[in-house]
PDB file of N, CA and C in Angstrom:
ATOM      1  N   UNK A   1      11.678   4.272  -8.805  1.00  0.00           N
ATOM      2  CA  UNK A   1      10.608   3.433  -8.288  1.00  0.00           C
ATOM      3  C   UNK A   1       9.265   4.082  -8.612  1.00  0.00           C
ATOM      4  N   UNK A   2       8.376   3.319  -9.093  1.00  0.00           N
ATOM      5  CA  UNK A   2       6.988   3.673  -9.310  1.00  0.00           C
ATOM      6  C   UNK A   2       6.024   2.520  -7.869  1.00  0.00           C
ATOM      7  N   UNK A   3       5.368   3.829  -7.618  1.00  0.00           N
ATOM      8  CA  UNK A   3       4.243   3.028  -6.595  1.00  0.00           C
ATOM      9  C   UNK A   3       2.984   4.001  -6.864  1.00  0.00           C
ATOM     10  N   UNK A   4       2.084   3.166  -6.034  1.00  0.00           N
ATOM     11  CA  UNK A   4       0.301   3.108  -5.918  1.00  0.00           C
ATOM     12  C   UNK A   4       0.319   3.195  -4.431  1.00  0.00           C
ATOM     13  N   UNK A   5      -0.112   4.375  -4.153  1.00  0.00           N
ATOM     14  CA  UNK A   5      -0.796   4.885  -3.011  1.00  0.00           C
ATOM     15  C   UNK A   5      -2.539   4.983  -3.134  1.00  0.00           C
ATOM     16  N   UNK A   6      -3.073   4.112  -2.204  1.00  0.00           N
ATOM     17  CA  UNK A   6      -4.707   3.884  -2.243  1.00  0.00           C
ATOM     18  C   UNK A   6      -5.075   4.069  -1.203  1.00  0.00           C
ATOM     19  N   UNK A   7      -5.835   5.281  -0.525  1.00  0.00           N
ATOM     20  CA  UNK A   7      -6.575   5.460   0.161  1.00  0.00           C
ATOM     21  C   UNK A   7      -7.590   6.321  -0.461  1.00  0.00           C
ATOM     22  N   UNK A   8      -9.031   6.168  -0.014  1.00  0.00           N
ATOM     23  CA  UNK A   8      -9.907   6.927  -0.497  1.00  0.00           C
ATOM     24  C   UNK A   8     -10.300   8.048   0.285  1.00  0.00           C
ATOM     25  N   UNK A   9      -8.868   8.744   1.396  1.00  0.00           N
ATOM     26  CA  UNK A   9      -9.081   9.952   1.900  1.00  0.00           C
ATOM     27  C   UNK A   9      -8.174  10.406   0.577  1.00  0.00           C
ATOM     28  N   UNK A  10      -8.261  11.315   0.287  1.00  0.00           N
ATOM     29  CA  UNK A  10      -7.412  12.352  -0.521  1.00  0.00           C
ATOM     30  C   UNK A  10      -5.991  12.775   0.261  1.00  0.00           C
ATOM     31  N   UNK A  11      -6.140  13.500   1.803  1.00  0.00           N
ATOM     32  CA  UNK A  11      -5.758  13.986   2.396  1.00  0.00           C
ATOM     33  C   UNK A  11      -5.107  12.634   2.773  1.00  0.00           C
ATOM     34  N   UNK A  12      -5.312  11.894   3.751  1.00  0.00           N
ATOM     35  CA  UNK A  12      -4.489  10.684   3.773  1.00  0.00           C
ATOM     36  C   UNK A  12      -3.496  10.399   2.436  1.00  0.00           C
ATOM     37  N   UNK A  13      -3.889  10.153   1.771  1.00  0.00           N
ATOM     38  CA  UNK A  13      -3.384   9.568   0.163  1.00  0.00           C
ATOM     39  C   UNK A  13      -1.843  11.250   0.024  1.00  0.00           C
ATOM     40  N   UNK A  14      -2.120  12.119   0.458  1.00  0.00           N
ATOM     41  CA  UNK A  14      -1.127  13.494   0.325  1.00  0.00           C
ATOM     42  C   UNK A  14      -0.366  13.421   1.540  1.00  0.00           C
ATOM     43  N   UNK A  15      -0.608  12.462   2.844  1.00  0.00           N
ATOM     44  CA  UNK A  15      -0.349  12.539   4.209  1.00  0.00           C
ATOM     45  C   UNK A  15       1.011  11.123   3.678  1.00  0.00           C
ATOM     46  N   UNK A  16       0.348  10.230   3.352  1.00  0.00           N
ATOM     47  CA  UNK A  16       1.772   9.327   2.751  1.00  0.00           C
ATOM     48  C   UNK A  16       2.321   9.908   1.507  1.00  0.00           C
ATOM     49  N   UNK A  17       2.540  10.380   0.679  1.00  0.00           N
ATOM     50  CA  UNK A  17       3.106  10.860  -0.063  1.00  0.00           C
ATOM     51  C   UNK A  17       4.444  11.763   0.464  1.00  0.00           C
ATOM     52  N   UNK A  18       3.843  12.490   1.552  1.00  0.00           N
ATOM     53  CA  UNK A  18       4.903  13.513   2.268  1.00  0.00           C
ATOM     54  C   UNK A  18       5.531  13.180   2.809  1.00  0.00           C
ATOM     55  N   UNK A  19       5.126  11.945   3.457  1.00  0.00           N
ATOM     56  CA  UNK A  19       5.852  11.073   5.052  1.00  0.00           C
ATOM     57  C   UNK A  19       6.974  10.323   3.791  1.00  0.00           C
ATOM     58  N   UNK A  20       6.699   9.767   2.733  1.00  0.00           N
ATOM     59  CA  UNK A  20       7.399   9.209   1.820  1.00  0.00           C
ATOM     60  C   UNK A  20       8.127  10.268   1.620  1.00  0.00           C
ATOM     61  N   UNK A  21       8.375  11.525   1.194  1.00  0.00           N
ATOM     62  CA  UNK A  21       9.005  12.016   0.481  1.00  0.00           C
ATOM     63  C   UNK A  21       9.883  12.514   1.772  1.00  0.00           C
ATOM     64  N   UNK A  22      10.027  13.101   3.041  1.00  0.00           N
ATOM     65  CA  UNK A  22      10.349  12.935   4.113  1.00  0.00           C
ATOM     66  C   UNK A  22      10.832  12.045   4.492  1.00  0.00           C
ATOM     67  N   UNK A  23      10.741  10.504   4.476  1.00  0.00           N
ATOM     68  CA  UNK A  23      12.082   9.625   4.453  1.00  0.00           C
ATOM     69  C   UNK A  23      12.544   9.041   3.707  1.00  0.00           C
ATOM     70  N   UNK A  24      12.953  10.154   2.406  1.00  0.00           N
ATOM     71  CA  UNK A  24      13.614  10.380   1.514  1.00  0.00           C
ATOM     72  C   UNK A  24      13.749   9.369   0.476  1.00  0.00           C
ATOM     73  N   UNK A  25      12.325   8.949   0.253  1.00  0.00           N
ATOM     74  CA  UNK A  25      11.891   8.208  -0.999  1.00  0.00           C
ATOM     75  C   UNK A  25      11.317   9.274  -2.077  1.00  0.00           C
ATOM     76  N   UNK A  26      11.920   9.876  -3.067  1.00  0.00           N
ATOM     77  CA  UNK A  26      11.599  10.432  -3.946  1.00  0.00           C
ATOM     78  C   UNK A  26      10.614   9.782  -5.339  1.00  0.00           C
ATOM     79  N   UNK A  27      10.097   9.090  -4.909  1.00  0.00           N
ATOM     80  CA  UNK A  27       9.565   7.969  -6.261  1.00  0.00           C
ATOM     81  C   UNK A  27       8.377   9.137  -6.333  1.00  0.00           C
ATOM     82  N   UNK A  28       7.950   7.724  -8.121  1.00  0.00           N
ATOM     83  CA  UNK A  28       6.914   8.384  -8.816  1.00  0.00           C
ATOM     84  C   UNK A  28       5.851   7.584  -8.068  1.00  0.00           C
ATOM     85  N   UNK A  29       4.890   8.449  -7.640  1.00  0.00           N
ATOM     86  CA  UNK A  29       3.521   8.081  -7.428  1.00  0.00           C
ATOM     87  C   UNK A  29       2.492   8.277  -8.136  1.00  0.00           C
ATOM     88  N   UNK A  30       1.800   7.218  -8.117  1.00  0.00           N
ATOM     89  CA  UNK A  30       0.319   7.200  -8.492  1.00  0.00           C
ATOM     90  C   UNK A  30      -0.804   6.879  -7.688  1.00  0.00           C
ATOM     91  N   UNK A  31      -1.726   7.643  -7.857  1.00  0.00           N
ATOM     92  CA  UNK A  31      -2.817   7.592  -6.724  1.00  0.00           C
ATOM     93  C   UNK A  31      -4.103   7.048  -7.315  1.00  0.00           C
ATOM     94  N   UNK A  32      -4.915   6.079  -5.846  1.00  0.00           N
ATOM     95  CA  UNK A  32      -5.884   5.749  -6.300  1.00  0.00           C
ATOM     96  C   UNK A  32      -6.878   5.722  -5.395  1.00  0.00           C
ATOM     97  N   UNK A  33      -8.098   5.854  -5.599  1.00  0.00           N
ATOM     98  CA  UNK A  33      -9.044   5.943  -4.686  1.00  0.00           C
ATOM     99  C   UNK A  33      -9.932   5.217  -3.972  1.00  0.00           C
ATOM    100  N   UNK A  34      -9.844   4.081  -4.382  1.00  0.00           N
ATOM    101  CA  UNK A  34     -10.292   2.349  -3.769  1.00  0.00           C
ATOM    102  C   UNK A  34      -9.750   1.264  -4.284  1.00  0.00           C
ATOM    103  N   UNK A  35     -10.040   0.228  -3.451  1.00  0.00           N
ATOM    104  CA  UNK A  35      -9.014  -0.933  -3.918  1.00  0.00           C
ATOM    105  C   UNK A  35      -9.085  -1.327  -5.142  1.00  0.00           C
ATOM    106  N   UNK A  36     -10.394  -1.147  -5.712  1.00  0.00           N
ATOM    107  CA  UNK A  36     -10.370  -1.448  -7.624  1.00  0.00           C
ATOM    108  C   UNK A  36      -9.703  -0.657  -8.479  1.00  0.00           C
ATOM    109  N   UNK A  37      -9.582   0.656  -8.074  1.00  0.00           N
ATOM    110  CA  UNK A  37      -8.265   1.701  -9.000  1.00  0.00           C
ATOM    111  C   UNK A  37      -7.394   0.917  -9.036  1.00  0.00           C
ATOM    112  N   UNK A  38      -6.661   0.645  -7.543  1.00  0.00           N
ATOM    113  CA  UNK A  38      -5.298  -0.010  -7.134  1.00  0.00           C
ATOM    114  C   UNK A  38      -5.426  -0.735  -7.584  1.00  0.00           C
ATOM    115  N   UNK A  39      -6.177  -1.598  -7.990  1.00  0.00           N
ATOM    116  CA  UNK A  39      -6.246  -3.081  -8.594  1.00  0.00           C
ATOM    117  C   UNK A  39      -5.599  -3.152 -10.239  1.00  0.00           C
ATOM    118  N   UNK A  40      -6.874  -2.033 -10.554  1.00  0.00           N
ATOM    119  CA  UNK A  40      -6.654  -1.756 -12.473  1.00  0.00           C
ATOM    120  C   UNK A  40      -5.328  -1.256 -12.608  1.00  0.00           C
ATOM    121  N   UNK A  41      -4.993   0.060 -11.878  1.00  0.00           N
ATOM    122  CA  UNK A  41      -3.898   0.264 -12.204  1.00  0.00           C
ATOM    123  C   UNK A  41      -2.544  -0.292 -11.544  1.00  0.00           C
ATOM    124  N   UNK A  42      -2.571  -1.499 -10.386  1.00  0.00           N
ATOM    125  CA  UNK A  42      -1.501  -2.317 -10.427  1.00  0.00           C
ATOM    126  C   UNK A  42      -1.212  -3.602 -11.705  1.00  0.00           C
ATOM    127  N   UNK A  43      -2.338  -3.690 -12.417  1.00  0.00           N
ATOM    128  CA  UNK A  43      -2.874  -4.385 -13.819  1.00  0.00           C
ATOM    129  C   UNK A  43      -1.914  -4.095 -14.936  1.00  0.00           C
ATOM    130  N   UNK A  44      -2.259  -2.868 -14.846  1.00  0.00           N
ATOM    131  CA  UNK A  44      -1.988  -2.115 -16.141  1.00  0.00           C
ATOM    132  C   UNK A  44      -0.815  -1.282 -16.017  1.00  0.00           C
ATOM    133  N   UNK A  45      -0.323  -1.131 -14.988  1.00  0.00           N
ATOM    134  CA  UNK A  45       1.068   0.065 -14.561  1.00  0.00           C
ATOM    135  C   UNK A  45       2.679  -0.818 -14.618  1.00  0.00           C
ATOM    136  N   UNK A  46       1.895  -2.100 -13.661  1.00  0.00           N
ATOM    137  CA  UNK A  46       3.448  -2.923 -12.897  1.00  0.00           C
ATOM    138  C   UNK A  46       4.078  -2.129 -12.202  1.00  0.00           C
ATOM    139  N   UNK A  47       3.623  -1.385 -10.673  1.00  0.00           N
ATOM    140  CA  UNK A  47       4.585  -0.585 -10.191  1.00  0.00           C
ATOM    141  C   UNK A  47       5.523  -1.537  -9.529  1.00  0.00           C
ATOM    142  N   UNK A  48       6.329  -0.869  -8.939  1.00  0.00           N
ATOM    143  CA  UNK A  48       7.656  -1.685  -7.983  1.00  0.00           C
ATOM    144  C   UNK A  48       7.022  -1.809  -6.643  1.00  0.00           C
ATOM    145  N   UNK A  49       5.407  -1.291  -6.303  1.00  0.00           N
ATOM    146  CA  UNK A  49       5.001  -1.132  -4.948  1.00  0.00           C
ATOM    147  C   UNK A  49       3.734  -0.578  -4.497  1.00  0.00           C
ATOM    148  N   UNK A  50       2.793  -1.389  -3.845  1.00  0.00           N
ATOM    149  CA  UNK A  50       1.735  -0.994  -3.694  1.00  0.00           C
ATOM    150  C   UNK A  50       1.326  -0.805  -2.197  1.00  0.00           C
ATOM    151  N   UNK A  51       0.862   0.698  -1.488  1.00  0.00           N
ATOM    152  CA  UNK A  51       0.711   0.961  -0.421  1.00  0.00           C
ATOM    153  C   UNK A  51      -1.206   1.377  -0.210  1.00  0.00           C
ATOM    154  N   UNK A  52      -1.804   0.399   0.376  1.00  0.00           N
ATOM    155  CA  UNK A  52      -2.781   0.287   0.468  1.00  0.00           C
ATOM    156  C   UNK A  52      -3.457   0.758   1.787  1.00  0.00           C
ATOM    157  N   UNK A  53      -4.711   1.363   1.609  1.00  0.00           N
ATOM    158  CA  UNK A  53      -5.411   1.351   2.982  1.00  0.00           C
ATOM    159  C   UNK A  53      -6.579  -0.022   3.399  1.00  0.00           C
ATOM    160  N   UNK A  54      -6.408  -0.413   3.889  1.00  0.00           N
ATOM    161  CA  UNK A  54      -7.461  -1.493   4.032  1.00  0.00           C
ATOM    162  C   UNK A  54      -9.353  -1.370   3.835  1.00  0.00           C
ATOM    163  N   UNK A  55      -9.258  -0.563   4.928  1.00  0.00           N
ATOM    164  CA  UNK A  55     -10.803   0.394   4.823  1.00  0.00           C
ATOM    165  C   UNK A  55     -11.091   1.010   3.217  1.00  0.00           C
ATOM    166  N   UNK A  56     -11.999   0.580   2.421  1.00  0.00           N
ATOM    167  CA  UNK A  56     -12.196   1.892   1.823  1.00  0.00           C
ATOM    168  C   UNK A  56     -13.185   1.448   0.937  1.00  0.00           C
ATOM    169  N   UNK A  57     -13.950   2.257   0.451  1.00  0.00           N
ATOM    170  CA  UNK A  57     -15.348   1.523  -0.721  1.00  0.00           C
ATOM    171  C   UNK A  57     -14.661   1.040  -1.620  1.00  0.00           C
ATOM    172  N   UNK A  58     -16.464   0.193  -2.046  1.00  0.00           N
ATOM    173  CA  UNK A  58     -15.708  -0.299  -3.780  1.00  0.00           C
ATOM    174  C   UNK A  58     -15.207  -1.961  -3.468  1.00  0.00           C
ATOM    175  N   UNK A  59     -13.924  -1.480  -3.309  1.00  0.00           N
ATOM    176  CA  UNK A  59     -12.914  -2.969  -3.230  1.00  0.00           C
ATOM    177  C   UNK A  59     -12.272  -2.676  -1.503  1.00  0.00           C
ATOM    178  N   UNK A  60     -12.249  -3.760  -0.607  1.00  0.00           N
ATOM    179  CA  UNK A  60     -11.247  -3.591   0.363  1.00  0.00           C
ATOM    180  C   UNK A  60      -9.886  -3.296  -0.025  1.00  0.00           C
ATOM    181  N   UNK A  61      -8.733  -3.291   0.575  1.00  0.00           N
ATOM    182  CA  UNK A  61      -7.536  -3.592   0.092  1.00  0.00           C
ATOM    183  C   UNK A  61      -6.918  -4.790   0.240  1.00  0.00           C
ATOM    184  N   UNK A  62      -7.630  -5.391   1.255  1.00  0.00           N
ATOM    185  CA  UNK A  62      -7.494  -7.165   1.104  1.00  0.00           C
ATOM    186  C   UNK A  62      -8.065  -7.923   0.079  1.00  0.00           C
ATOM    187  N   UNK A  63      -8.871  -7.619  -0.824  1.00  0.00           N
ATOM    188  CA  UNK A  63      -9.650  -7.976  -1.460  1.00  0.00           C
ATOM    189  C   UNK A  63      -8.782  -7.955  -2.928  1.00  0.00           C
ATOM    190  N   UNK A  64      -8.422  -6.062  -2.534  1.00  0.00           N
ATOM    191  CA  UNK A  64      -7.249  -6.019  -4.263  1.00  0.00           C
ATOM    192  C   UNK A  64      -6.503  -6.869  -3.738  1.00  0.00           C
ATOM    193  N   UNK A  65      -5.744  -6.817  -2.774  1.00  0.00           N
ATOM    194  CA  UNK A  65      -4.308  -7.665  -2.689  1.00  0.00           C
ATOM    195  C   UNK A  65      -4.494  -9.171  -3.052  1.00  0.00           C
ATOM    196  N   UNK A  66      -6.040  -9.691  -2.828  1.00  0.00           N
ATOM    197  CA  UNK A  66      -6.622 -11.463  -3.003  1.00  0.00           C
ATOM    198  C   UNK A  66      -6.703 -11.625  -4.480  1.00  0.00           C
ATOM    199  N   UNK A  67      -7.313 -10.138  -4.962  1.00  0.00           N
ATOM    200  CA  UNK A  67      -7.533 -10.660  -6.347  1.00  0.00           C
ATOM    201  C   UNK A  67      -5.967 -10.241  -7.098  1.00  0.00           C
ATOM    202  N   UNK A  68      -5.383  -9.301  -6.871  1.00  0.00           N
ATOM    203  CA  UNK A  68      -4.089  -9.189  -7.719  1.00  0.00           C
ATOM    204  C   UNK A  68      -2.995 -10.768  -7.496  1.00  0.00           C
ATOM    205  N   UNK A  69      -2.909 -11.103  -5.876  1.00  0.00           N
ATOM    206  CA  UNK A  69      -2.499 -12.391  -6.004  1.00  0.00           C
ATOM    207  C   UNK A  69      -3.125 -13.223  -6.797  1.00  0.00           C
ATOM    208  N   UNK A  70      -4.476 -13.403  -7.441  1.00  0.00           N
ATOM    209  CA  UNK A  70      -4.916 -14.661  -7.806  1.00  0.00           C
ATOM    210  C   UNK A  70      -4.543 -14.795  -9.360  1.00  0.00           C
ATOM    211  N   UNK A  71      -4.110 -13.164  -9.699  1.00  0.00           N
ATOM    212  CA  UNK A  71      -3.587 -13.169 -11.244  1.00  0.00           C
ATOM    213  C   UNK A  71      -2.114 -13.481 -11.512  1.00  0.00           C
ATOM    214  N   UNK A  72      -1.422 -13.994 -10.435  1.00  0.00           N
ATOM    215  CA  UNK A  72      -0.395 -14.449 -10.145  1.00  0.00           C
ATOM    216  C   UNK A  72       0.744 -13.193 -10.017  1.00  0.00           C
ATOM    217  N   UNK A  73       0.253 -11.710  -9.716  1.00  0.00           N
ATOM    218  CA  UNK A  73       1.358 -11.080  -9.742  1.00  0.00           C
ATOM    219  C   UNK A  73       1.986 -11.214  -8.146  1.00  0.00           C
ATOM    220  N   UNK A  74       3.432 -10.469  -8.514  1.00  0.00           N
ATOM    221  CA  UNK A  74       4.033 -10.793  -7.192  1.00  0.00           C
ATOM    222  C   UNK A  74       4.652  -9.200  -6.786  1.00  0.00           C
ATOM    223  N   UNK A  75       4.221  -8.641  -7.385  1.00  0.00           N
ATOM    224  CA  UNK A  75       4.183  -6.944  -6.830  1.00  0.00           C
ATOM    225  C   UNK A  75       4.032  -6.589  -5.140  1.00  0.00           C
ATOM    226  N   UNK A  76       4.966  -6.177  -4.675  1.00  0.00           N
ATOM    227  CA  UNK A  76       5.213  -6.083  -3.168  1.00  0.00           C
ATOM    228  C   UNK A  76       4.027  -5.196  -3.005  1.00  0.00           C
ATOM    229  N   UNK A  77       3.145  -5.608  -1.702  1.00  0.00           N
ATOM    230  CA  UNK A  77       2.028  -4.514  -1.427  1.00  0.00           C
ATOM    231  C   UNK A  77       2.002  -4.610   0.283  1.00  0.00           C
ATOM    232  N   UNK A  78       1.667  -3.914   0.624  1.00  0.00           N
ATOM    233  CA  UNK A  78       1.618  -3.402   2.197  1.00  0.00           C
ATOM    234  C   UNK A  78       0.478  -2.517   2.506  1.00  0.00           C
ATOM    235  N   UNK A  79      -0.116  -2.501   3.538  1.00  0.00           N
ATOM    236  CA  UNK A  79      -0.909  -1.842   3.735  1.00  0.00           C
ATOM    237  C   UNK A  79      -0.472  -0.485   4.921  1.00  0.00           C
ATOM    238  N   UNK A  80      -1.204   0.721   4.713  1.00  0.00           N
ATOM    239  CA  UNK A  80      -1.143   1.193   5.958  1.00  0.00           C
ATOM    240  C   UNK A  80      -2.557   1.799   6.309  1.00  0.00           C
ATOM    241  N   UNK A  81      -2.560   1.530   7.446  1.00  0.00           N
ATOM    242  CA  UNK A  81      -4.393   1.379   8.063  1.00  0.00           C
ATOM    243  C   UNK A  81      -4.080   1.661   9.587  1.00  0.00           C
ATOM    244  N   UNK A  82      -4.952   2.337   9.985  1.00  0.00           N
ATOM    245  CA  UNK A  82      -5.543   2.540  11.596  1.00  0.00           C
ATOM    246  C   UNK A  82      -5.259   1.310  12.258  1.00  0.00           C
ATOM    247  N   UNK A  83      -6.007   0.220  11.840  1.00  0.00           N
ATOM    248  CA  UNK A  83      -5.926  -1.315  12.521  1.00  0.00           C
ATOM    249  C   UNK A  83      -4.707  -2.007  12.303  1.00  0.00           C
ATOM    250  N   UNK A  84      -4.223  -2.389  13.009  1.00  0.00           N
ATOM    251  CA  UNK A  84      -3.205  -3.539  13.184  1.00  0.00           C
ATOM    252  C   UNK A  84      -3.419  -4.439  14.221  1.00  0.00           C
ATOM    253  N   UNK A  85      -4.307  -5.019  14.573  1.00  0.00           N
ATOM    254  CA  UNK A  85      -4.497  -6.155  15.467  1.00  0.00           C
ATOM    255  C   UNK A  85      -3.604  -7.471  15.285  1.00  0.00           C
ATOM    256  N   UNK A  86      -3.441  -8.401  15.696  1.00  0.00           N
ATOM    257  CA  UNK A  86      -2.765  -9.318  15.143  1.00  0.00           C
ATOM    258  C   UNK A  86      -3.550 -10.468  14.159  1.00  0.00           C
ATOM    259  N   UNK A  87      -4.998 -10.483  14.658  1.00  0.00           N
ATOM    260  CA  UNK A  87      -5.883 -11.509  13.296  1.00  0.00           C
ATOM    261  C   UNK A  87      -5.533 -10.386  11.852  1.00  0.00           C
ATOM    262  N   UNK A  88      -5.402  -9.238  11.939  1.00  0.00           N
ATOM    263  CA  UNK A  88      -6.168  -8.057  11.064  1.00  0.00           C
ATOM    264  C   UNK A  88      -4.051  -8.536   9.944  1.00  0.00           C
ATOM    265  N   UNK A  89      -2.860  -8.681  10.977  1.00  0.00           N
ATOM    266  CA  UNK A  89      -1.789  -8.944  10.473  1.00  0.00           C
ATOM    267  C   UNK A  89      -1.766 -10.090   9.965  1.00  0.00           C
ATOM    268  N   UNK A  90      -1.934 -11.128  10.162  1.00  0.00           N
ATOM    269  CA  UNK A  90      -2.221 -12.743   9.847  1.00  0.00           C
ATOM    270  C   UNK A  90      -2.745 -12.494   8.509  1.00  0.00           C
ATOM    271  N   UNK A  91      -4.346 -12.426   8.602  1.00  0.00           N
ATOM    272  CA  UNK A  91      -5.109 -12.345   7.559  1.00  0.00           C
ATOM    273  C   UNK A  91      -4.227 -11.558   6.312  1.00  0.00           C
ATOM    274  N   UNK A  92      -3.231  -9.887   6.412  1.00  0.00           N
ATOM    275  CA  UNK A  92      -2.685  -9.559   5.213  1.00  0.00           C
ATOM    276  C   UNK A  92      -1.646 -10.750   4.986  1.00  0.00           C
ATOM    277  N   UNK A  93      -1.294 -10.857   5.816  1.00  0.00           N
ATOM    278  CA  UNK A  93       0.300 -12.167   5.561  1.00  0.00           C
ATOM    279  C   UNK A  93      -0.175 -13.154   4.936  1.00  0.00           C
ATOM    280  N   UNK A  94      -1.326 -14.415   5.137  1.00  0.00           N
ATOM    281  CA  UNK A  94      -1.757 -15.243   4.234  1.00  0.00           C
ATOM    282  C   UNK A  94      -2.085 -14.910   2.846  1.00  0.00           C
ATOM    283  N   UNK A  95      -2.359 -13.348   3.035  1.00  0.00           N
ATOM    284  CA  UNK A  95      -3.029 -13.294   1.756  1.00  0.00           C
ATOM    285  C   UNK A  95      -1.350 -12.563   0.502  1.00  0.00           C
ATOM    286  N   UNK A  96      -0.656 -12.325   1.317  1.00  0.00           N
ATOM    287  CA  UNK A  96       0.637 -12.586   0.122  1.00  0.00           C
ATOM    288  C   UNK A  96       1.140 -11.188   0.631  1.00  0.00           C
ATOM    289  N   UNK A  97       0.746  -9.973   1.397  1.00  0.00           N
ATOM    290  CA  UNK A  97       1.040  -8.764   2.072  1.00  0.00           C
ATOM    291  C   UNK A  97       2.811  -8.902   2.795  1.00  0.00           C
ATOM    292  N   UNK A  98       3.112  -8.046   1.724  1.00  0.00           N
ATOM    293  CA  UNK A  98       5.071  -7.621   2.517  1.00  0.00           C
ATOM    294  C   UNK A  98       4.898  -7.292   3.434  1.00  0.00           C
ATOM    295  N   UNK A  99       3.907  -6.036   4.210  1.00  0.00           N
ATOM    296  CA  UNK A  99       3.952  -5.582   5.358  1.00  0.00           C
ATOM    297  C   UNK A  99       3.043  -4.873   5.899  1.00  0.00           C
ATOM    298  N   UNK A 100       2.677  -4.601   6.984  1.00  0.00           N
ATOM    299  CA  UNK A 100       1.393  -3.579   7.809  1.00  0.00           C
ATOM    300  C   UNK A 100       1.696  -2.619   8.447  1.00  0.00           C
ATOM    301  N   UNK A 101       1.846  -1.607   8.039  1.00  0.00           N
ATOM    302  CA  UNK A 101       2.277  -0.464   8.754  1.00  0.00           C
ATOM    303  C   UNK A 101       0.925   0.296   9.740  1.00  0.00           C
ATOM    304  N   UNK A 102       0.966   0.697  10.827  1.00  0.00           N
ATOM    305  CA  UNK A 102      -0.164   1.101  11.480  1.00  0.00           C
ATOM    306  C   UNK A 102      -0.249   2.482  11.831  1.00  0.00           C
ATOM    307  N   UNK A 103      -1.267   3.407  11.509  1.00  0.00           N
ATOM    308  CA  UNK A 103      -1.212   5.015  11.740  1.00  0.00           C
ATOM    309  C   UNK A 103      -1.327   5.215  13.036  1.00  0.00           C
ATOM    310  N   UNK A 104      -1.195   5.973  13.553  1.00  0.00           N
ATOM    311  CA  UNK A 104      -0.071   6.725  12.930  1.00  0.00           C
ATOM    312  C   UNK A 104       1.624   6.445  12.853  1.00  0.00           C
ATOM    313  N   UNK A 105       1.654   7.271  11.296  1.00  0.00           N
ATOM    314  CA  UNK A 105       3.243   6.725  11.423  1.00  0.00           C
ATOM    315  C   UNK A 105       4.070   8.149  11.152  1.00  0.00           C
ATOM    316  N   UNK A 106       5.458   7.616  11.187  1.00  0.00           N
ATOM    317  CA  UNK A 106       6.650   8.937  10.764  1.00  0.00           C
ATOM    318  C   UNK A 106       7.300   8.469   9.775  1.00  0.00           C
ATOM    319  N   UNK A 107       8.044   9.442   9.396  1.00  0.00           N
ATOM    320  CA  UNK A 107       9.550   9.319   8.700  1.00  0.00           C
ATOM    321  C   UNK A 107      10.438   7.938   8.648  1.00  0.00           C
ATOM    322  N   UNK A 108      10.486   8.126   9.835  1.00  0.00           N
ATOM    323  CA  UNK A 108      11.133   6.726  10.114  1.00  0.00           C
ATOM    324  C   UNK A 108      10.618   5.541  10.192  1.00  0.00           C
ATOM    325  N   UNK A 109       9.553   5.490  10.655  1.00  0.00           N
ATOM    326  CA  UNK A 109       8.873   3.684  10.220  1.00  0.00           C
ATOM    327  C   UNK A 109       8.747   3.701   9.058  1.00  0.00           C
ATOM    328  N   UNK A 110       8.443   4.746   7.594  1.00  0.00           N
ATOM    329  CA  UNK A 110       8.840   4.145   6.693  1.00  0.00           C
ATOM    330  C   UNK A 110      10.048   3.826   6.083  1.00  0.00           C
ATOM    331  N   UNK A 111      11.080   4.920   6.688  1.00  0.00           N
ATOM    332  CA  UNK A 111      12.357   4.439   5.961  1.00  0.00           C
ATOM    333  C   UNK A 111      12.844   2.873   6.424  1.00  0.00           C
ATOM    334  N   UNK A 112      12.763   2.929   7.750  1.00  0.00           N
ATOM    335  CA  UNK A 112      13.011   1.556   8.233  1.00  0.00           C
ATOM    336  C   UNK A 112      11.999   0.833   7.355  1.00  0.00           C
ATOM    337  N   UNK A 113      11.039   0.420   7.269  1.00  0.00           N
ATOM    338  CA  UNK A 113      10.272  -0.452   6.789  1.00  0.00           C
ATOM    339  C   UNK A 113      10.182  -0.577   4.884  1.00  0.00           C
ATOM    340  N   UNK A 114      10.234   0.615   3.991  1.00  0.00           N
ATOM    341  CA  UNK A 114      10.618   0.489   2.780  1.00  0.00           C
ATOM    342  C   UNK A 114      11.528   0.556   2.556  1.00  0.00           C
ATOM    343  N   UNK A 115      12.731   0.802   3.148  1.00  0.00           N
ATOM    344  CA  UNK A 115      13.906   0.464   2.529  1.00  0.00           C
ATOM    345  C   UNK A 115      14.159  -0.347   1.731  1.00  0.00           C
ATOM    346  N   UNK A 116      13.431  -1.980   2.321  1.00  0.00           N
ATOM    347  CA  UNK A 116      14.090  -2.620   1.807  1.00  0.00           C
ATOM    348  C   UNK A 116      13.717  -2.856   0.295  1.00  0.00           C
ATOM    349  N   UNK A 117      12.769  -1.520   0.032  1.00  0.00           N
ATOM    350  CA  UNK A 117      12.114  -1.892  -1.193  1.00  0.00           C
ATOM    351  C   UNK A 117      12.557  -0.577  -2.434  1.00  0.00           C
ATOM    352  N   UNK A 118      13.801   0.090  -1.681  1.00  0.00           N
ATOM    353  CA  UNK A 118      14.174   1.194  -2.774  1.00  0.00           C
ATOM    354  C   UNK A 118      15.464   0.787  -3.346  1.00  0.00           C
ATOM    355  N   UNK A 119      14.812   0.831  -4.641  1.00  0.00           N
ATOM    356  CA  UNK A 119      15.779   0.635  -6.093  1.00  0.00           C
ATOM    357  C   UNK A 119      17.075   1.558  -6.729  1.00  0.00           C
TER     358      UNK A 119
END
């Protein structure tokens, strides 16, 4: 599995990577630093999976996820962000979002929650 991890903390962006590799998703990652990296390089890569922060300069991650839907891809993307309100869940779900994961998280909300996305 190839995925796109986008947060424009660094440290965040190394904080899912570990929690991933900890519930024992060994994939290749690629990192990006606002939603327009994630954007270009969900463009140009085709990963199997895009894990987004919502917050971040540049591009939101609702914004990549609006414009990558509008190029008709269907690349599973999820966000994980501080906020999870329920307008803040709605709003990713209309906009074509597999899922919202909310920080803090563990091991286990991602295995439970990507599972269903390891190849």
């Amino acid at each position: 599995m190839r995925i796109i991890v986008a947060d424009d903390s660094r440290v965040m962006r190394q904080i899912v990577v570990r929690t991933l590799r900890q519930a024992g998703f060994d994939w290749e990652v690629m990192e990006a630093e606002d939603g327009a990296q994630a954007l270009q390089l969900a463009l140009s890569e085709s990963p199997d999976l895009v894990l987004s922060d919502w917050n971040m300069p540049n591009m939101l991650g609702i914004e990549m996820l609006q414009q990558l839907r509008a190029t008709g891809s269907k690349i599973p993307v999820g966000f994980v962000t501080s906020e999870g309100s329920p307008q803040m869940r709605q709003v990713a779900q209309e906009a074509g979002a597999n899922f919202l994961i909310q920080k803090p998280f563990d091991a286990a909300t991602f295995k439970q929650i990507l599972g269903a996305f390891n190849k």
